[in-house]
Protein backbone atom coordinates (compact mmCIF):
# COMPACT_ATOMS: atom_id res chain seq x y z
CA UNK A 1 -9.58 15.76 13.93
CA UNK A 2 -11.58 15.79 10.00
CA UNK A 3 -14.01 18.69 10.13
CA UNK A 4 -18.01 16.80 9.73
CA UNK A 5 -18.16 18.37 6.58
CA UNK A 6 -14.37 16.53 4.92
CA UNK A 7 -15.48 13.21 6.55
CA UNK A 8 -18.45 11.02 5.01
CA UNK A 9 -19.41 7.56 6.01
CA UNK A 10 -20.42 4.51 3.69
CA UNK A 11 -22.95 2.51 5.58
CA UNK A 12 -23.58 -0.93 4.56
CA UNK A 13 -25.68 -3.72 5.65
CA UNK A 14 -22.83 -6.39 4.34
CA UNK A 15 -21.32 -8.18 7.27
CA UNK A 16 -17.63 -7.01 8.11
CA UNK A 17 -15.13 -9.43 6.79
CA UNK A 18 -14.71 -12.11 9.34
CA UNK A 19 -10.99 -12.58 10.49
CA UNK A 20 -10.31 -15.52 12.41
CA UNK A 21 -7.00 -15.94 14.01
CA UNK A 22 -6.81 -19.81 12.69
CA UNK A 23 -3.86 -21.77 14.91
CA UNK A 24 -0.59 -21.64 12.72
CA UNK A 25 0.27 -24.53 10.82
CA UNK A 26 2.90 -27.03 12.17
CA UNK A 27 5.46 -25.18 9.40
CA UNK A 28 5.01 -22.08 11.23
CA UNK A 29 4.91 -23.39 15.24
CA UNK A 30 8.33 -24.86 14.17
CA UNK A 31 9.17 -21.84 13.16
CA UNK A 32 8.15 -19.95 16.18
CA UNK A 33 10.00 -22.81 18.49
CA UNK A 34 12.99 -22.54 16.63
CA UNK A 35 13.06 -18.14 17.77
CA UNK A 36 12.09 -18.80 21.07
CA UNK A 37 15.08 -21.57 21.22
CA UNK A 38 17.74 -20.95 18.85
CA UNK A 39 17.16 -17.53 18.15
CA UNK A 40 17.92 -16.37 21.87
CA UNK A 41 21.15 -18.41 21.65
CA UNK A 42 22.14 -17.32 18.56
CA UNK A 43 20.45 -13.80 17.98
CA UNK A 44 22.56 -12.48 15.07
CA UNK A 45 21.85 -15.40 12.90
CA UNK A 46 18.28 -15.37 14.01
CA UNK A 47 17.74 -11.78 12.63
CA UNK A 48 19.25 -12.61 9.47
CA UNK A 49 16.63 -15.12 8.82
CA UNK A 50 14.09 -12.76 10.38
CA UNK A 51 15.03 -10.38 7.78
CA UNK A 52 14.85 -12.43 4.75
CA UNK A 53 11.82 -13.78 5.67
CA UNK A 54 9.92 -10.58 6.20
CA UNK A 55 11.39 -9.16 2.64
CA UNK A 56 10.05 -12.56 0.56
CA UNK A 57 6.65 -12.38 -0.20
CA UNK A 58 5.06 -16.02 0.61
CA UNK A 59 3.06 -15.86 -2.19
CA UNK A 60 2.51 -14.56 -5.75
CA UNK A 61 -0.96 -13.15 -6.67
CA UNK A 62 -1.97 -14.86 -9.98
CA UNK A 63 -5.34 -15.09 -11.78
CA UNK A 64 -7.09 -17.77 -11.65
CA UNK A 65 -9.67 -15.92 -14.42
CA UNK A 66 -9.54 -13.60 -16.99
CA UNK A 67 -12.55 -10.36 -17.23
CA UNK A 68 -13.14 -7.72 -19.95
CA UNK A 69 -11.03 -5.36 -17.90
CA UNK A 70 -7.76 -7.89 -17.64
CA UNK A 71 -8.23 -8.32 -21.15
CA UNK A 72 -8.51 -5.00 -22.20
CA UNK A 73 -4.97 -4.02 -20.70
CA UNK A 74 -2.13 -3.22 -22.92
CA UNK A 75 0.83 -4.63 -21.17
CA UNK A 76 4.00 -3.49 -20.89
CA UNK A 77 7.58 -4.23 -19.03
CA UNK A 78 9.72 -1.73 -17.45
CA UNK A 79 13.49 -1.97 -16.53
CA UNK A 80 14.26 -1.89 -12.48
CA UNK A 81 17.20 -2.28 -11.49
CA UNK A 82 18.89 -5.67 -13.33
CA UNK A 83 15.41 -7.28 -13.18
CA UNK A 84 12.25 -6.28 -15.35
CA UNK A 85 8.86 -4.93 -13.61
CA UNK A 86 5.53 -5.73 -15.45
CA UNK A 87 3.08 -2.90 -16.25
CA UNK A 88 -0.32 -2.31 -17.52
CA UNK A 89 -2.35 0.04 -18.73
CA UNK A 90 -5.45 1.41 -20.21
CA UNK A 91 -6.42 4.43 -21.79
CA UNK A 92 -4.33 6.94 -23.74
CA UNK A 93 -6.00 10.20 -21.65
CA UNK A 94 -3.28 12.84 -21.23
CA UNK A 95 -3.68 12.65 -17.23
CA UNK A 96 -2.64 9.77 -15.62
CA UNK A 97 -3.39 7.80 -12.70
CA UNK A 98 -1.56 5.29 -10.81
CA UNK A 99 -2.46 2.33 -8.78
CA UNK A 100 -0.14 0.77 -6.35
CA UNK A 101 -0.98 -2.64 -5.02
CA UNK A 102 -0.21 -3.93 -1.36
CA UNK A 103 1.75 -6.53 0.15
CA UNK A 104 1.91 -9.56 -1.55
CA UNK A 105 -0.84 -8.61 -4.58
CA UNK A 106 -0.55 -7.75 -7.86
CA UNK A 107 -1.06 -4.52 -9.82
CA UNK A 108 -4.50 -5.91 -11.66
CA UNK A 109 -5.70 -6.17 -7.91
CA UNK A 110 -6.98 -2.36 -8.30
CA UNK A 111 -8.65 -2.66 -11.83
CA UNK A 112 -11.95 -2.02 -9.81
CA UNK A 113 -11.21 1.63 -10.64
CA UNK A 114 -10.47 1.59 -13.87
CA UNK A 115 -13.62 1.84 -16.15
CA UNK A 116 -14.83 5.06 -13.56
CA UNK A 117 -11.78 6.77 -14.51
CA UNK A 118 -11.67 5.81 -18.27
CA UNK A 119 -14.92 7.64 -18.62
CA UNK A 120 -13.70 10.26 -17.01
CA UNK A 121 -10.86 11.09 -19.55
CA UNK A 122 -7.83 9.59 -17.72
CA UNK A 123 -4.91 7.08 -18.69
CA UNK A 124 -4.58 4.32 -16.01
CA UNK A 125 -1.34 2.66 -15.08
CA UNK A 126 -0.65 -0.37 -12.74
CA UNK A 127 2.15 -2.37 -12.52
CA UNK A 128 3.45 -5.58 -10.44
CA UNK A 129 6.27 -4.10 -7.91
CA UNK A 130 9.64 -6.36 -7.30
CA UNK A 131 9.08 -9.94 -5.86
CA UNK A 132 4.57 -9.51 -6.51
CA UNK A 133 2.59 -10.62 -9.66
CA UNK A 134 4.82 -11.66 -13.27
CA UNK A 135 7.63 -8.79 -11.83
CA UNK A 136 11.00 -10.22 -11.17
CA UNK A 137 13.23 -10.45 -8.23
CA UNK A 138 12.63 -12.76 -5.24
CA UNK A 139 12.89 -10.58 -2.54
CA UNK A 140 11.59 -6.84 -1.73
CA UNK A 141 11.66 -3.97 1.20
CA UNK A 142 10.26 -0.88 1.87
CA UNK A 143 12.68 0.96 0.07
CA UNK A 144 12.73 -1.37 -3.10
CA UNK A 145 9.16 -1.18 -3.23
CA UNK A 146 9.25 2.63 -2.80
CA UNK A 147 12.38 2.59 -5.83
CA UNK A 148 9.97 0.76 -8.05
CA UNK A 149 6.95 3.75 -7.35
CA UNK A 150 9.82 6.06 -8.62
CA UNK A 151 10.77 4.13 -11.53
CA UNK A 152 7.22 3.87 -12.98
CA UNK A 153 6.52 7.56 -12.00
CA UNK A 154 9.35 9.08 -13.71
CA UNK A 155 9.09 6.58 -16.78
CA UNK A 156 5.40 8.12 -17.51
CA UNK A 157 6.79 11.35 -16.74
CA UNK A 158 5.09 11.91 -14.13
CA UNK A 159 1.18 11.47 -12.95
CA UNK A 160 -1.96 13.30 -12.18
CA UNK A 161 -2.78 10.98 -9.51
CA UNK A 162 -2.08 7.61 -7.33
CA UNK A 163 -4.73 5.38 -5.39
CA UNK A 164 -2.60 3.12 -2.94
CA UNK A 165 -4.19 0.41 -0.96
CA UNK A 166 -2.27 -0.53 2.39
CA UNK A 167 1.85 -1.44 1.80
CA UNK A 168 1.34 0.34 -1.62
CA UNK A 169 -0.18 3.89 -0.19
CA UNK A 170 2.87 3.83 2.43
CA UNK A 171 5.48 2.76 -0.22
CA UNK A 172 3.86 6.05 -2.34
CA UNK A 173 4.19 8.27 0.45
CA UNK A 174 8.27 6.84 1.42
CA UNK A 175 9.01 7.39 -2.42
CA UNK A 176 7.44 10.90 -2.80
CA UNK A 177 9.11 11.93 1.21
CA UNK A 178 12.48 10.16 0.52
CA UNK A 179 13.05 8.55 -2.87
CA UNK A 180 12.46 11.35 -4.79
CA UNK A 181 11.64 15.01 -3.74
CA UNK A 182 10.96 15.92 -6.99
CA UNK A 183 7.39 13.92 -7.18
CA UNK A 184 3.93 15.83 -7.23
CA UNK A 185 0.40 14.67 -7.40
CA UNK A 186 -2.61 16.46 -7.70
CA UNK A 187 -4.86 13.92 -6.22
CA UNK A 188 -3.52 11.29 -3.60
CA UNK A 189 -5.93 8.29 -2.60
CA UNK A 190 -4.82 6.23 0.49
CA UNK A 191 -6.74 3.23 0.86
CA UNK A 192 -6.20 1.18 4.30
CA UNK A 193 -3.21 2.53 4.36
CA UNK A 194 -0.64 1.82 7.70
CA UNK A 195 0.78 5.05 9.05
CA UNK A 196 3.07 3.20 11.62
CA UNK A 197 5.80 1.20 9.76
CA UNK A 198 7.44 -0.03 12.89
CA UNK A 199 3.75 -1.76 14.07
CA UNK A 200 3.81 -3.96 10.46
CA UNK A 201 7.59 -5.12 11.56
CA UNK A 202 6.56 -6.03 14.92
CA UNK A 203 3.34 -7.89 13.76
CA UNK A 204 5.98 -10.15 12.09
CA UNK A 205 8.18 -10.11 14.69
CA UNK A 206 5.61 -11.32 17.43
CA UNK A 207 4.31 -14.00 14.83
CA UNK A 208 7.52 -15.86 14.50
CA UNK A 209 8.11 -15.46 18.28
CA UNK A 210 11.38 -12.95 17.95
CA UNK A 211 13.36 -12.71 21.18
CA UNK A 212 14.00 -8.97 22.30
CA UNK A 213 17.86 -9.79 20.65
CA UNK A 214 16.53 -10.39 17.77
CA UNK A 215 14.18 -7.72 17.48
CA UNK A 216 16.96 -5.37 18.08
CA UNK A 217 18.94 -6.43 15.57
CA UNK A 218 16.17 -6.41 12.80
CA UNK A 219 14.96 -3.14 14.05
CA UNK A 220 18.90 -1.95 13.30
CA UNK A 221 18.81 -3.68 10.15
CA UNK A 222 15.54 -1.46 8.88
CA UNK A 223 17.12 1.36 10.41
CA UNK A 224 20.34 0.69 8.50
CA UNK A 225 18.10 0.46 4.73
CA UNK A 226 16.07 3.42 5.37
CA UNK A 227 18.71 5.48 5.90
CA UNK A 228 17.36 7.78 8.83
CA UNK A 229 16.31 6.95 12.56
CA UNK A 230 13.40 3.64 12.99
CA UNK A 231 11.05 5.92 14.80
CA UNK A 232 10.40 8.50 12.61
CA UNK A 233 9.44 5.66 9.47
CA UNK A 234 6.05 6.61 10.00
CA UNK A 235 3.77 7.88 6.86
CA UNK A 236 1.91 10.24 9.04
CA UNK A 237 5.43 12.38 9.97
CA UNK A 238 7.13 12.08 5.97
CA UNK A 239 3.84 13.05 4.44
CA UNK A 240 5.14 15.72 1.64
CA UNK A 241 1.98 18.37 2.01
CA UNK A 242 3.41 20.77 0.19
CA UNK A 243 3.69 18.72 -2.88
CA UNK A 244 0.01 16.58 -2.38
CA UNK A 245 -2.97 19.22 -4.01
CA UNK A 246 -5.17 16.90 -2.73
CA UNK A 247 -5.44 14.31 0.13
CA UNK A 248 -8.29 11.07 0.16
CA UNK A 249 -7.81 8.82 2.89
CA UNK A 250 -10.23 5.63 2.55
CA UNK A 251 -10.46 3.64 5.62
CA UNK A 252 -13.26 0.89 6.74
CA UNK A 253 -14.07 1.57 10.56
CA UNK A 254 -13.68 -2.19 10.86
CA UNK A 255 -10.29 -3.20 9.47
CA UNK A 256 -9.02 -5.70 11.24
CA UNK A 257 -5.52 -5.68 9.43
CA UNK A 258 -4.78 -2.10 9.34
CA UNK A 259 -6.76 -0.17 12.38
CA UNK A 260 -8.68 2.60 11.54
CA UNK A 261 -6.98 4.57 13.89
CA UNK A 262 -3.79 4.90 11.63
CA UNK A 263 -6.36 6.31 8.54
CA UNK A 264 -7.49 8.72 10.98
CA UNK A 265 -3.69 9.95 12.01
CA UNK A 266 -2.91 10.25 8.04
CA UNK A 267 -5.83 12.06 6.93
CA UNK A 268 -5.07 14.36 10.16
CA UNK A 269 -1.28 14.82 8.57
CA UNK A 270 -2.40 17.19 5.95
CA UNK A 271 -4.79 20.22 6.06
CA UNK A 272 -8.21 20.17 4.20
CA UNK A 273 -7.36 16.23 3.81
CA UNK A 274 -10.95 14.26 3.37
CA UNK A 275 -11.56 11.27 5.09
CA UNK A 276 -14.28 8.31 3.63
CA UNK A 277 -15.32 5.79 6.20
CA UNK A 278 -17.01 2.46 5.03
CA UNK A 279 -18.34 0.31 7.53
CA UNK A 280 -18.48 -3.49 7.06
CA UNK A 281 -15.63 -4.14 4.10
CA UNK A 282 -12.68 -4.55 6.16
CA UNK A 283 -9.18 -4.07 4.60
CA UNK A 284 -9.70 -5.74 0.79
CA UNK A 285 -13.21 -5.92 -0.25
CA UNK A 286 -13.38 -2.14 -0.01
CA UNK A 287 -11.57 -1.88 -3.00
CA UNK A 288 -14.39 -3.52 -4.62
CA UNK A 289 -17.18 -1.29 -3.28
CA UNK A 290 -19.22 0.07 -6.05
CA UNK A 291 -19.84 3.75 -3.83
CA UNK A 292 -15.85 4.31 -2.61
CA UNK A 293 -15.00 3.70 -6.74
CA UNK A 294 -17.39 6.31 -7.35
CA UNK A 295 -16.69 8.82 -4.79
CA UNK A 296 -12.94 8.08 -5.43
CA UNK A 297 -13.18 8.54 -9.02
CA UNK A 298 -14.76 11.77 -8.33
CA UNK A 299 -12.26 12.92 -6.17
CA UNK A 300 -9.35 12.44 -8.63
CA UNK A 301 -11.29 13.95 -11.80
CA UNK A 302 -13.18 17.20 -9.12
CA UNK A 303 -11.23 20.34 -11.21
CA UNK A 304 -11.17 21.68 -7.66
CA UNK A 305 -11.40 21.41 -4.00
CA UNK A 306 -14.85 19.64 -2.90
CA UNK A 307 -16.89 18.32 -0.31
CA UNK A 308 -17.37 14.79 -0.83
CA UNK A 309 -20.80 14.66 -0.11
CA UNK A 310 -22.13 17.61 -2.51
């Protein structure tokens, strides 16, 4: 367990995000017939479609309105693969720092951060990862994702630091652990970050109603793209500690997407990791909280190992 003096708790009197389980639309209770049905009759078939529809993002985050920080971005594209990424960035400090969006979000999503660590001297990158924001390709996985951390990484030539918020903190650490070996940060921020990969797969496989066939068979599939046995996908067991200076996990006690118990297991992967608890902004409006900025900004720019609440 975090020592009392690495862990510090945000209090606030704003309500936790309310999530309501509303009843699934009559798309998606076809859908879920059709598994229970078809998909135990024909289960190979049925995990095909599983597949395809857990690696296509259902939507693309787009902005509705523009702010002084959107507009202050430089913008930039990036060759992945056959396909081109879209980039941004601001600043032209000679450290770096990275965001990495979650599932189904854009890069812009963590531009919260940016003017904190513009003061502070540092060059901020984003970018939209395959299938998410004005990136191409129609489809993604983990591994994709993870290839597209890589790409951006190695086309800056490396960076000072990455804050990740949920899919895009465990795509970091399966790019640094697998992807590339190679890949050092001084300052890693994890924000509702999932250390269990094989928990997100079988939220989506108990939403669409998967038959125990079918879960096999996807479960093989995932096994089959990451290249190494299903169980040990987890961020808490790949976390590369020798080649992290510095570990921030930021978790809200109340997530009710990611559980808090998976920020606790992460932080508890790497020595002399610090752990910031909010209380009351669930899994996306703590990005947005004026304090974790703050205290996350001075985490990256510290010029050496401190307690968070000095």
């Amino acid at each position: 367990m975090q020592t009392k003096e690495r862990t510090e708790v945000i209090q606030s009197i704003r309500p936790a995000e309310k999530h309501v389980v509303a009843p699934y639309p009559f798309s998606m209770r076809m859908l879920r017939f059709g598994f229970a049905t078809l998909g135990r009759l024909f289960p190979k078939p049925a995990s095909k479609l599983a597949f395809r529809l857990f690696t296509t993002p259902r939507k693309r985050a787009q902005h509705k309105t523009t702010d002084a920080i959107l507009e202050k971005a430089s913008v930039f594209e990036f060759l992945y693969g056959q396909q081109m990424l879209k980039g941004y960035q601001w600043g032209t400090g000679e450290r770096t720092v990275l965001l990495v969006h979650g599932w189904e979000s854009r890069g812009t999503a963590l531009r919260a951060f940016v003017p904190l660590l513009l003061e502070k001297g540092f060059k901020v990158v984003a970018f939209d990862a395959p299938a998410h924001g004005d990136s191409g390709f129609k489809q993604t996985t983990l591994p994709h994702f993870s290839g597209a951390v890589r790409a951006i990484i190695n086309r800056l030539d490396g960076v000072y630091g990455i804050i990740g918020h949920s899919f895009g903190g465990a795509t970091t650490v399966f790019s640094m652990a697998v992807m590339d070996t190679a890949i050092q940060v001084e300052r890693l921020v994890l924000v509702a970050t999932p250390s269990n990969y094989r928990a997100m797969f079988q939220q989506f496989l108990n939403a669409i109603n998967a038959s125990s066939s079918v879960t096999r068979l996807f479960h093989d599939k995932i096994s089959s793209i990451l290249n190494f046995p299903f169980e040990e996908a987890n961020v808490d067991k790949l976390f590369p500690r020798d080649r992290v200076g510095e570990l921030l996990v930021v978790h809200d006690r109340n997530d009710p997407i990611v559980p808090f118990s998976q920020g606790e297991k992460i932080a508890n992967s790497k020595p002399n990791s610090r752990l910031l608890i909010s209380e009351g902004w669930g899994h996306f409006a703590l990005m947005k909280n004026q304090e974790v900025i703050e205290k996350v900004s001075e985490f990256i720019a510290a010029p050496k190992a401190v307690f968070l609440g000095r």
